[in-house]
Protein backbone atom coordinates (compact mmCIF):
# COMPACT_ATOMS: atom_id res chain seq x y z
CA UNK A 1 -2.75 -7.93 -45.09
CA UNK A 2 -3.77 -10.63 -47.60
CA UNK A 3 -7.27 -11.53 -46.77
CA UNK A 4 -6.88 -15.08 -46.70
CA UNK A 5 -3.85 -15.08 -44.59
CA UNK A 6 -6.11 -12.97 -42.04
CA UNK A 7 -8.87 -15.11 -41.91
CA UNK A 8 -6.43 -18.46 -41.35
CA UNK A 9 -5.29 -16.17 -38.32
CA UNK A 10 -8.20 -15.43 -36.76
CA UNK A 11 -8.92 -19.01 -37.41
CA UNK A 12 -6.56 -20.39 -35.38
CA UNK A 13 -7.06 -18.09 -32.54
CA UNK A 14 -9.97 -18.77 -32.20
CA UNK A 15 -9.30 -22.76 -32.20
CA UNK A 16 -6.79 -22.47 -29.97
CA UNK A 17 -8.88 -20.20 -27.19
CA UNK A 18 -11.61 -23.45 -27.49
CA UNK A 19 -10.79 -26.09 -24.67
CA UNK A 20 -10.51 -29.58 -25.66
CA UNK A 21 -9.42 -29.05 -29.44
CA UNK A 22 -6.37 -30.33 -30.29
CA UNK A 23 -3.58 -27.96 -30.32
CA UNK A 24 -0.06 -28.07 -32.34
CA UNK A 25 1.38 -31.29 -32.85
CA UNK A 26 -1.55 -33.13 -31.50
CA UNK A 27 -1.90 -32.09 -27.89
CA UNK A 28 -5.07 -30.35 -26.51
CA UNK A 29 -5.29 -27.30 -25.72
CA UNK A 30 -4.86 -26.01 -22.08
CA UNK A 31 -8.70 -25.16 -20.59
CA UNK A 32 -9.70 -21.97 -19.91
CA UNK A 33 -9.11 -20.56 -16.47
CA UNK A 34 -11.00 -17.29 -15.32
CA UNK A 35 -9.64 -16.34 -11.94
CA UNK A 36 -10.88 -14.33 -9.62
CA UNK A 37 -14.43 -13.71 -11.02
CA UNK A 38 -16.68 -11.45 -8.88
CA UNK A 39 -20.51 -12.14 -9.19
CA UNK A 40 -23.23 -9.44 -9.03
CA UNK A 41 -23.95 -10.39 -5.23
CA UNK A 42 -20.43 -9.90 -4.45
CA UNK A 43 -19.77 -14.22 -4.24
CA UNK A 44 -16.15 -14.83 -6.04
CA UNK A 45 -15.05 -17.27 -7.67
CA UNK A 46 -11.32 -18.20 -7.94
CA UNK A 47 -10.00 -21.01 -10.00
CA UNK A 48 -6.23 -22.32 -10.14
CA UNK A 49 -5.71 -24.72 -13.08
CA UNK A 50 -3.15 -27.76 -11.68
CA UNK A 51 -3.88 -31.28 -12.37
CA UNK A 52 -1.14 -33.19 -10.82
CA UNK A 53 -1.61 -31.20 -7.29
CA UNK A 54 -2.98 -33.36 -4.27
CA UNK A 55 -4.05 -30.52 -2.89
CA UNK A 56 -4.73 -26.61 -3.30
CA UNK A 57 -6.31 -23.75 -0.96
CA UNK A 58 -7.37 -20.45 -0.96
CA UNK A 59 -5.47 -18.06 1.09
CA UNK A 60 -7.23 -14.54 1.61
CA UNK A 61 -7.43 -11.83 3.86
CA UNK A 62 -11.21 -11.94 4.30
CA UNK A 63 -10.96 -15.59 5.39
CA UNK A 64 -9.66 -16.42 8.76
CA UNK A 65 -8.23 -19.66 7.74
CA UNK A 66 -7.43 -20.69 3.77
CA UNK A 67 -10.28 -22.77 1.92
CA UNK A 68 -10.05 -25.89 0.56
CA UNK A 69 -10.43 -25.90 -3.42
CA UNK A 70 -12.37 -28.70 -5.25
CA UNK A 71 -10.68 -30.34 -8.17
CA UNK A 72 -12.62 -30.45 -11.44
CA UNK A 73 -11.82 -33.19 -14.25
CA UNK A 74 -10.08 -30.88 -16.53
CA UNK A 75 -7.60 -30.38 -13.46
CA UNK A 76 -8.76 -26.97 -12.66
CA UNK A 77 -9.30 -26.41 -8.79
CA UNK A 78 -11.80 -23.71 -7.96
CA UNK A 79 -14.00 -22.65 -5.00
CA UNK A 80 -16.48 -19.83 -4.49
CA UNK A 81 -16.65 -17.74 -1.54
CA UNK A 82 -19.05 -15.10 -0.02
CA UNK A 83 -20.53 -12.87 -0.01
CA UNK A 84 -17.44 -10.57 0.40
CA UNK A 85 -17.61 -6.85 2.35
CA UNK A 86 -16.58 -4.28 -0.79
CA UNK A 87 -12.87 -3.91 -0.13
CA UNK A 88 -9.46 -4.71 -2.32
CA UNK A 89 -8.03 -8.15 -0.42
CA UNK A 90 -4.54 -9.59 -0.88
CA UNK A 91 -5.03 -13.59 -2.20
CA UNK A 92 -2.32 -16.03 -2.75
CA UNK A 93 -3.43 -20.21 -3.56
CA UNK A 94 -1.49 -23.05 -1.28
CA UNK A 95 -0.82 -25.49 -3.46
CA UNK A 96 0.46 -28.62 -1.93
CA UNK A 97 1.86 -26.43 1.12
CA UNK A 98 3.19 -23.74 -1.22
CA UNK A 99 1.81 -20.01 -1.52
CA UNK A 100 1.47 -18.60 -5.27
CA UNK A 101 0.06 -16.04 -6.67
CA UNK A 102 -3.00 -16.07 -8.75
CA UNK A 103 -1.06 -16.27 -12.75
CA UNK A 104 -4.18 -15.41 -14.31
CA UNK A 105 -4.49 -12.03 -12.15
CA UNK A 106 -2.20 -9.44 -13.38
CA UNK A 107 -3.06 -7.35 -10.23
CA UNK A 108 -0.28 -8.43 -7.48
CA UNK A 109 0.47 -6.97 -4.30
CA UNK A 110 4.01 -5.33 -4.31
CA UNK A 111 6.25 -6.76 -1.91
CA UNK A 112 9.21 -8.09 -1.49
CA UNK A 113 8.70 -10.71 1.13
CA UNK A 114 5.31 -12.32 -0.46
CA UNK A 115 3.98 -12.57 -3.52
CA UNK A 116 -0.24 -12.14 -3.15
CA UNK A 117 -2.47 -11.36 -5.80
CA UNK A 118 -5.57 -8.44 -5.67
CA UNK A 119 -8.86 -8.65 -6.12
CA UNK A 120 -11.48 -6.13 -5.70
CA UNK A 121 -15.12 -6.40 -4.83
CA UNK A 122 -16.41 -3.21 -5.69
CA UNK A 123 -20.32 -3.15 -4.73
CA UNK A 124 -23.31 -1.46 -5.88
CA UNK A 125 -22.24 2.28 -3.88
CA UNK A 126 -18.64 3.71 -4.86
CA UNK A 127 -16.14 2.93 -2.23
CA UNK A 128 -13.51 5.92 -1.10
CA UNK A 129 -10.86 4.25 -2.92
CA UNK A 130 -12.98 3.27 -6.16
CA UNK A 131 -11.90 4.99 -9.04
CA UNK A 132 -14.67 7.81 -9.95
CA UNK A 133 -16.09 10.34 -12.69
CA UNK A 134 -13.54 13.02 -11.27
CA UNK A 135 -10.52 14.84 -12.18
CA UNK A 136 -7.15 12.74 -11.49
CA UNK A 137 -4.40 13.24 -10.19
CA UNK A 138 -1.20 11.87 -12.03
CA UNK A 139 1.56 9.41 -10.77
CA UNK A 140 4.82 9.66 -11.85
CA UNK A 141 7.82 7.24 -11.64
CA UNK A 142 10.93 8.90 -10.59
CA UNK A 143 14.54 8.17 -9.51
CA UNK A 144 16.82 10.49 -7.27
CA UNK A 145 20.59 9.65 -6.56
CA UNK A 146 21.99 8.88 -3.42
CA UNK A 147 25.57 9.41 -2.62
CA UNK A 148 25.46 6.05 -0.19
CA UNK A 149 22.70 4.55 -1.69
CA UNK A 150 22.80 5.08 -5.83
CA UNK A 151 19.98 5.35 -7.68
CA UNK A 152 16.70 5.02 -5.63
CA UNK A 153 12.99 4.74 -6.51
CA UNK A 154 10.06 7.18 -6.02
CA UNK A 155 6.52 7.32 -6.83
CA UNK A 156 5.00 11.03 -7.17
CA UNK A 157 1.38 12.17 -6.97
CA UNK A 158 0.28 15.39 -8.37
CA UNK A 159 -3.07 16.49 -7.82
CA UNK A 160 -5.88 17.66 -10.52
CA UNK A 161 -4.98 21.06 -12.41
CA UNK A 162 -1.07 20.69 -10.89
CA UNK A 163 0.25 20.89 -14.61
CA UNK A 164 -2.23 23.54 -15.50
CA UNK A 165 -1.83 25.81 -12.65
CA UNK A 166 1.91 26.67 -13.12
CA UNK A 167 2.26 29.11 -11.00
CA UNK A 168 0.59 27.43 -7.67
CA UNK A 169 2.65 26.03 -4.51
CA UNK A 170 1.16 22.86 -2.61
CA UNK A 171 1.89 21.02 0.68
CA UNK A 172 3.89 17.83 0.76
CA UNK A 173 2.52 14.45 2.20
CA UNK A 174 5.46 11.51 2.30
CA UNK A 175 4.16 8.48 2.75
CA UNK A 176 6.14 5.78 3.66
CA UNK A 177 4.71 1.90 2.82
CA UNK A 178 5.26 -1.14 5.32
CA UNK A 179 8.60 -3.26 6.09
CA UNK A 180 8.39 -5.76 3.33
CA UNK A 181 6.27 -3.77 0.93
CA UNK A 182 7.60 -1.53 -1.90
CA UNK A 183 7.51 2.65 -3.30
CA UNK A 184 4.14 0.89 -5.43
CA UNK A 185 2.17 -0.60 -2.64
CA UNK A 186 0.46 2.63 -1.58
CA UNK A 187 -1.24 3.03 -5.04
CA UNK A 188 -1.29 -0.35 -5.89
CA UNK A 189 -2.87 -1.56 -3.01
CA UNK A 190 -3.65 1.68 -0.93
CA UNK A 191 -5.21 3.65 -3.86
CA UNK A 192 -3.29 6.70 -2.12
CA UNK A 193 -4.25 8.71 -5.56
CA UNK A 194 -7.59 7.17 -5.89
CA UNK A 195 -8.66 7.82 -2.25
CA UNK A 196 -7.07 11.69 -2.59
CA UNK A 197 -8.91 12.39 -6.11
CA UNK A 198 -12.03 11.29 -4.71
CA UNK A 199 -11.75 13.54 -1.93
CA UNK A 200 -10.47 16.32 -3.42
CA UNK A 201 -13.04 16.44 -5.73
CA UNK A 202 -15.65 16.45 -2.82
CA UNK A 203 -13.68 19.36 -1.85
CA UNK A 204 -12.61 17.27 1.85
CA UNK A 205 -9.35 17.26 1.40
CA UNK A 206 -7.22 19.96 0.25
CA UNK A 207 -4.95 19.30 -2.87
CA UNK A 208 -1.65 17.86 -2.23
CA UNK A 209 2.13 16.69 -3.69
CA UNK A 210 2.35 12.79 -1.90
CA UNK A 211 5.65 11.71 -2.00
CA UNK A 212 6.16 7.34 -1.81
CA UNK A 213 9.77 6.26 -1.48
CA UNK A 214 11.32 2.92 -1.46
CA UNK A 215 11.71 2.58 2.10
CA UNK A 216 14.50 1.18 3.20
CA UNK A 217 18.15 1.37 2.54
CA UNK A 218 18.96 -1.76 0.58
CA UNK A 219 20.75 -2.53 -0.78
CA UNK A 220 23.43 -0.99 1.79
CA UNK A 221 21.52 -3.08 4.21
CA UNK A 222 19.98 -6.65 3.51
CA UNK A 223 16.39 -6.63 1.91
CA UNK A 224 14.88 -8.73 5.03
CA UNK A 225 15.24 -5.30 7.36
CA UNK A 226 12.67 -3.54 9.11
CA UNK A 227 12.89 -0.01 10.16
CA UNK A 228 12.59 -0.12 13.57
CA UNK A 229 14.24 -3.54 13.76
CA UNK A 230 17.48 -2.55 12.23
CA UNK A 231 19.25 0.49 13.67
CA UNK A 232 21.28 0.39 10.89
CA UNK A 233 18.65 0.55 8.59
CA UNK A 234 16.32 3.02 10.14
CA UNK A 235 19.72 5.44 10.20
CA UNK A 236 20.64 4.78 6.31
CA UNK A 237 17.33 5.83 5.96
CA UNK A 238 16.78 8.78 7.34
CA UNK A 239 19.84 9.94 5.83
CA UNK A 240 18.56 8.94 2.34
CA UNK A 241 15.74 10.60 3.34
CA UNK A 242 16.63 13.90 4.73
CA UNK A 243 19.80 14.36 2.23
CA UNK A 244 18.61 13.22 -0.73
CA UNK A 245 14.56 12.95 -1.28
CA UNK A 246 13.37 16.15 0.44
CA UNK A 247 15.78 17.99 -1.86
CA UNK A 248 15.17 16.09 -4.64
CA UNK A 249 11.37 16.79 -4.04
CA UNK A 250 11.76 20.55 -3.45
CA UNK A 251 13.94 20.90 -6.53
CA UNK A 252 11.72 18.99 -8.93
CA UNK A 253 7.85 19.79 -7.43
CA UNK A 254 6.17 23.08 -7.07
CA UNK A 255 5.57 21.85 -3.07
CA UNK A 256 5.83 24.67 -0.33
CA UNK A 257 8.85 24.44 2.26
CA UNK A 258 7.54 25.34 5.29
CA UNK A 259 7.10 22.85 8.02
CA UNK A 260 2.91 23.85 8.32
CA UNK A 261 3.11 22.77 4.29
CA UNK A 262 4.71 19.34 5.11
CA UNK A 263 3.41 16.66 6.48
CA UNK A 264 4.56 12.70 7.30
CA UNK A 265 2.55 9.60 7.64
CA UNK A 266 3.38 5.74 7.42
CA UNK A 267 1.93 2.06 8.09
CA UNK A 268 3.71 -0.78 10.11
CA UNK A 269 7.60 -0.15 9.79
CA UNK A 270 7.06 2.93 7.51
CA UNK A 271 4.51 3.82 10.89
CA UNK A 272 7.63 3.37 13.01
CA UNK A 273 10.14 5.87 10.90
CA UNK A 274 7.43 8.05 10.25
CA UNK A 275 7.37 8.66 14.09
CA UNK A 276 11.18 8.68 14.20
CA UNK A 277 11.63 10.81 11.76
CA UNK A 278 8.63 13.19 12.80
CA UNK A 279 9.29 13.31 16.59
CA UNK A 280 12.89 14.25 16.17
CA UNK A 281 12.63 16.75 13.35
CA UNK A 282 9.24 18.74 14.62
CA UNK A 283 11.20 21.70 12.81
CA UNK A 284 10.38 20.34 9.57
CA UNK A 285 7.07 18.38 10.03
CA UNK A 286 3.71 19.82 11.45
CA UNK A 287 1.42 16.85 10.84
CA UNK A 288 2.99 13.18 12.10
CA UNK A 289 0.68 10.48 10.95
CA UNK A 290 1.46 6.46 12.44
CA UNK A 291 -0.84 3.80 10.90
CA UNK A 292 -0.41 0.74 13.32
CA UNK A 293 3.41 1.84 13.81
CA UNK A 294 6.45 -0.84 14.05
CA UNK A 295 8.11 -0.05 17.69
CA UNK A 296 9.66 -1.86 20.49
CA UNK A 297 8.84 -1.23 24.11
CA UNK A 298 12.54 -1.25 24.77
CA UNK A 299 13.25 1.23 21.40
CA UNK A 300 10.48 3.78 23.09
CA UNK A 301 13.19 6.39 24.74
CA UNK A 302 15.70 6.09 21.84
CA UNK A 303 13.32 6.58 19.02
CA UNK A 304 11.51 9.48 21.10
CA UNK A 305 14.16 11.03 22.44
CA UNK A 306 13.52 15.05 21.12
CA UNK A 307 9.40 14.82 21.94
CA UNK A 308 9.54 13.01 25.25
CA UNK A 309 12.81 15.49 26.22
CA UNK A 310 10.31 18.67 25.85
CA UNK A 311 6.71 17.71 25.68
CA UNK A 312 5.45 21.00 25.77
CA UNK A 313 7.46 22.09 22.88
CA UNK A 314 6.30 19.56 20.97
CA UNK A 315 2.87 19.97 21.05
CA UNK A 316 3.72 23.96 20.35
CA UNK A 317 5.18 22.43 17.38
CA UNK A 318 2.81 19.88 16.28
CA UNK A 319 -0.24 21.07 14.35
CA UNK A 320 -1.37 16.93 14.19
CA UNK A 321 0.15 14.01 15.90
CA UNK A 322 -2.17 11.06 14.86
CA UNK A 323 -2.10 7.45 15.59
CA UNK A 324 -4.59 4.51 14.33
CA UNK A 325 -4.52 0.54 14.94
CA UNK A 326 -6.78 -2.30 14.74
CA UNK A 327 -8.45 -4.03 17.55
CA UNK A 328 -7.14 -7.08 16.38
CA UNK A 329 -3.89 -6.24 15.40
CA UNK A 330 -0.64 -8.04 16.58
CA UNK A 331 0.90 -4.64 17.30
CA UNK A 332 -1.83 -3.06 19.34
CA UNK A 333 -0.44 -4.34 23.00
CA UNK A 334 3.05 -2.05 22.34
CA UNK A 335 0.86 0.95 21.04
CA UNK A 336 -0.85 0.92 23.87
CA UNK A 337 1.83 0.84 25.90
CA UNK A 338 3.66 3.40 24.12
CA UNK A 339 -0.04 5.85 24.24
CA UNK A 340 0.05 5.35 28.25
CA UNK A 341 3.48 7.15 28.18
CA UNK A 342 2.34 9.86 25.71
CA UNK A 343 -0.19 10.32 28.38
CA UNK A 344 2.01 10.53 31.41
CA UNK A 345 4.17 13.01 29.53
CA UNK A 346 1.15 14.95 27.92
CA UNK A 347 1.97 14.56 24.73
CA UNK A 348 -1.12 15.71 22.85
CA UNK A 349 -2.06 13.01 20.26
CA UNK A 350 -5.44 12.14 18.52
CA UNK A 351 -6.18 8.05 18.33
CA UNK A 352 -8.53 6.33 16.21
CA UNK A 353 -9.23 2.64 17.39
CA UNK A 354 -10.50 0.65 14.33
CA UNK A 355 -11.95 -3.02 13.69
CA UNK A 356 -10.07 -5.58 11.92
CA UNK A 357 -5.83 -6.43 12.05
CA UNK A 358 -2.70 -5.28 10.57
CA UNK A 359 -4.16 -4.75 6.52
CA UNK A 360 -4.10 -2.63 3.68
CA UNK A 361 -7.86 -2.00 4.38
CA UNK A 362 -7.59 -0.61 7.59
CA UNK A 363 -4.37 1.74 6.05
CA UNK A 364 -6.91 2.88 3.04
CA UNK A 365 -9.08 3.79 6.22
CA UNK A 366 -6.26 5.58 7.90
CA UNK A 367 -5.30 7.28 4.97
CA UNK A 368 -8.78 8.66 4.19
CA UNK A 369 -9.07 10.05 7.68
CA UNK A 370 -5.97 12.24 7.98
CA UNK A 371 -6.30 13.58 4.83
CA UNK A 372 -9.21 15.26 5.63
CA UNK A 373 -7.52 16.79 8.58
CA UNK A 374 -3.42 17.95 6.75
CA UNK A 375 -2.85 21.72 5.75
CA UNK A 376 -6.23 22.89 7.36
């Protein structure tokens, strides 16, 4: 390139990246806007650039209740909070009563009901789901066809040495995401292959295939339906699931086919057809994972119907049944409920009791402790 027309170039980017110049045709250019910034002592700053707004807020997960922002006089609204406990946290700003996402964070929370943005406060000790100096795993982006259906998402994780090791077999773990959420939220907000590399590598978990569909049936049935919540749904689903994934899987991925090598865990309404679909098919899962799952007290029988028909058969046929929910999550009352009858039908179950509410950081949690126990 012509020297001189390279240095006009960089000239003008760099003009154009300093607030306050003028900029084209005599109007000044836009200020800067860093957002979210994390400080050393784990204080963040987030900053939303909109001068004509009466009024904007801070809406995160670690917060209880959203934050007012202070307006600056180049129009840019910011407010620092903290210190923040190390953990990824969904974000959105309320600007004049409306939730947006953070434009200048490209990291956003896949779902299809909200749009939140993601920030990470990391911390001075490696979290289980911070990415690491250790072999990785690879994600892959696939599509399978459904008959019903047509063509339908999937996100595949292989562990370290999978491509090298040709000849090797693994066990299966499908992992179904939450009612609104997407086939991307568990490694986009879960770190499902972060969290397994990092155990793997410290030799706690052993390696596995993790299988992430899009979990529901749209669009045969609107987007707005649960699992549990929709009948229809939960039974488009399961036929997706059973007819066309598991194949789809087996054909494409060196995973074993037994029912010791496959396992099934979910969170919210992905918890909920986890257990449907685990319960009622023990002959092809041995390890039924439900991370605060979406039920119904009036659903329990229905959705239960093979386990609580032949209790003892099912725990002969269950290597792990596992449940987890937060203290201070909304759906802890019907778990409850629905342990109490587990326990007047002896259903063998292990139960893990955490702190906090229905979030992504409690499923990371979740996630990090059944892992350790699948395939062993």
């Amino acid at each position: 390139m012509n020297k001189k027309i390279l240095f006009s170039l960089l000239c003008w980017v760099t003009l154009s990246c300093l607030p306050g110049l003028v900029f084209g045709q005599g109007r000044p250019a836009p200020p800067v806007v860093v957002s979210p910034e994390v400080h050393a002592d784990n204080k963040v700053t987030f900053r939303f650039l909109a001068p004509s707004a009466k009024e904007v807020k801070l809406s995160a997960q670690f917060d209880k209740a959203p934050v007012p922002m202070t307006k600056e006089a180049n129009g840019i609204w910011s407010v620092t909070v903290g210190p923040v406990k190390p953990d990824m946290y969904p974000y959105s700003f309320v600007v004049d009563g409306i939730s947006v996402a953070d434009p200048k964070n490209t990291a956003i929370f896949p779902n299809e009901g909200f749009q939140n943005s993601m920030v990470e406060i990391t911390g001075s000790t490696p979290l289980i789901h911070t990415v690491q100096n250790v072999p990785h795993g690879t994600l892959s982006y696939r599509y399978y066809h459904s008959k019903e259906l047509g063509t339908r998402p999937v996100v595949v994780y292989t562990p370290p040495g999978y491509e090298k090791e040709t000849t090797k077999q693994y066990p299966v773990l499908y992992l179904l995401h939450g009612s609104s959420d997407t086939e991307e939220t568990w490694t986009k907000v879960g770190r499902a292959n972060i969290i397994l590399d990092n155990l793997i590598a410290q030799d706690k978990a052993k390696p596995m295939v993790i299988v992430m569909p899009y979990g529901r049936a749209y669009p045969k049935i609107s987007k707005d339906a649960g699992s549990l919540r929709n009948w229809d749904n939960l039974q488009e689903f399961k036929k997706d699931f059973l007819t066309y994934l598991m194949p789809f899987v087996e054909q494409n991925y060196r995973v074993k086919k037994d029912k010791d090598s496959r396992a099934i865990a979910g969170f919210s309404g992905g918890g909920g057809e986890t257990l449907y679909l685990g319960l009622n098919n023990p002959e092809l899962f041995s390890w039924v994972c439900g991370f605060a799952p979406g039920m119904l007290k009036e659903e329990f029988d229905r959705n239960n119907a093979v386990a609580f028909a032949n209790p003892a058969k099912m725990n002969q046929q269950l290597k792990l049944f596992w449940i987890g929910v937060g203290k201070e999550d909304f759906l802890h009352p019907v778990i409850m409920d629905y342990r109490k009858i587990l326990d007047e039908k002896k259903i063998k179950h292990e139960f893990l009791l955490s702190e906090g509410g229905h979030t992504w950081m409690n499923c990371k949690l979740y996630l990090t402790t059944i892992a350790q126990k699948l395939f062993k």
